[in-house]
C-alpha atoms as a PDB file:
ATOM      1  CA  UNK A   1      87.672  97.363  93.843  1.00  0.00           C
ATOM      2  CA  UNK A   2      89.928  98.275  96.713  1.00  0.00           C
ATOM      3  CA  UNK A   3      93.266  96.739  97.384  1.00  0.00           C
ATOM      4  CA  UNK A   4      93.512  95.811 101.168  1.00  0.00           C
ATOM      5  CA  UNK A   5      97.208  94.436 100.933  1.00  0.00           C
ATOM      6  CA  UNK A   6     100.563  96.080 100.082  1.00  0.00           C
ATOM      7  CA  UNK A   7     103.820  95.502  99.743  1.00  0.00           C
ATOM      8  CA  UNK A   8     106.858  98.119  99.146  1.00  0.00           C
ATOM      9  CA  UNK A   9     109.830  97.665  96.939  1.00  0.00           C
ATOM     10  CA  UNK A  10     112.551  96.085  99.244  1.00  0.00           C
ATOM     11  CA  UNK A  11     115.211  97.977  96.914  1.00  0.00           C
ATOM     12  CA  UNK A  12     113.752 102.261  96.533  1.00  0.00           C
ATOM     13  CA  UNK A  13     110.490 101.428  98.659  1.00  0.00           C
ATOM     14  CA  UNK A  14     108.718 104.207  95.909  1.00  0.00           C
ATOM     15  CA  UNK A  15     106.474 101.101  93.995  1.00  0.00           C
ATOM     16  CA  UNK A  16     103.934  98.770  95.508  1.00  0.00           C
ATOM     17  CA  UNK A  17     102.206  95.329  94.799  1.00  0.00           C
ATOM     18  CA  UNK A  18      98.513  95.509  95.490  1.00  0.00           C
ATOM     19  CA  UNK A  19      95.963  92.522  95.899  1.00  0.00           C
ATOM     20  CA  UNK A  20      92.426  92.426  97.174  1.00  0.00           C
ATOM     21  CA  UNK A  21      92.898  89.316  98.985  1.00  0.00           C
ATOM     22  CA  UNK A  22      95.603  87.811 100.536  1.00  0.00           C
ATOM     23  CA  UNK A  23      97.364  84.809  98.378  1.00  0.00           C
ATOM     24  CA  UNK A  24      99.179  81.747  99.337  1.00  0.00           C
ATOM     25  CA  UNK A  25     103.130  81.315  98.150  1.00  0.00           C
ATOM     26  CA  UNK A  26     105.510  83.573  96.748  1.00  0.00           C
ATOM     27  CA  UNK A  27     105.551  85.582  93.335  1.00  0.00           C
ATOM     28  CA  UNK A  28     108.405  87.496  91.214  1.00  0.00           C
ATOM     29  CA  UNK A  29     107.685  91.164  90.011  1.00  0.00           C
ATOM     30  CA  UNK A  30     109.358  93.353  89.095  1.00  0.00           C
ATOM     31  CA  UNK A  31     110.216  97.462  90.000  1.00  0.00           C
ATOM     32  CA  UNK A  32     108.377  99.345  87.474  1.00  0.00           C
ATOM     33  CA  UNK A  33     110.755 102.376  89.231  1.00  0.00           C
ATOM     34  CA  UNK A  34     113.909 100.908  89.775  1.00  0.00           C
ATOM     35  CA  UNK A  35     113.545  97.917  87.298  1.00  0.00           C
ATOM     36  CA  UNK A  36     114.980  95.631  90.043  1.00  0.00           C
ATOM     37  CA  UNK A  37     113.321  92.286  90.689  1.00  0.00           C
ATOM     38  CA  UNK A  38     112.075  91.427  94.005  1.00  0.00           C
ATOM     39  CA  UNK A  39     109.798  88.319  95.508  1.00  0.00           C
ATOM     40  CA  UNK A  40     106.789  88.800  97.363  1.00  0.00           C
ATOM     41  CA  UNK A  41     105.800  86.279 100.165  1.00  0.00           C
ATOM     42  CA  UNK A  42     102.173  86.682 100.407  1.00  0.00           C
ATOM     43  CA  UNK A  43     101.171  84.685 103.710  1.00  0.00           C
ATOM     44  CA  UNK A  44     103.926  87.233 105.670  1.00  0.00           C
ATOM     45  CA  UNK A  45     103.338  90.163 103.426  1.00  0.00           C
ATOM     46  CA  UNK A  46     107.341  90.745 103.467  1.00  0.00           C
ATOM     47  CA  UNK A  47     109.290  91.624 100.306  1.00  0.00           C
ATOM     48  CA  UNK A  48     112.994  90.306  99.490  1.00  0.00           C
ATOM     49  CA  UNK A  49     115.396  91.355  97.275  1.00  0.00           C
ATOM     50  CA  UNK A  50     116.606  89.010  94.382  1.00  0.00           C
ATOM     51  CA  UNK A  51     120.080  88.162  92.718  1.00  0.00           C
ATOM     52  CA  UNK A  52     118.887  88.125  89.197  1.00  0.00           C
ATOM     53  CA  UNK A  53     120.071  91.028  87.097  1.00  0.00           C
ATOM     54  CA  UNK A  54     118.817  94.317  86.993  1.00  0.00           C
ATOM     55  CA  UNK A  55     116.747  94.390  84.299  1.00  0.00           C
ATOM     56  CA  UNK A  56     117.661  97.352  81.844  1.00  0.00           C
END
């Protein structure tokens, strides 16, 4: 299956969140590099950084 969509980590911009189709709201993840959360807006396909705690 290939991943149209993309989004960089707003904090080291090294990791990506991939989806086939483009979703409706926003979703947590998580930097599996940095380990810093960030929220993905999927209608503008931006990424913002969060003010939880690094997770260690």
């Amino acid at each position: 299956m290939e991943m149209k969509y993309a989004v960089k980590c707003p904090w080291c911009f090294k990791s990506e969140v991939q989806s086939d189709e483009r979703s409706t709201g926003h979703q947590r993840y998580i930097c599996w590099k940095c380990h810093r959360p960030f929220i993905v807006d999927w209608i503008a396909l931006t990424a913002t950084k969060s003010k939880k705690e690094r997770i260690k």
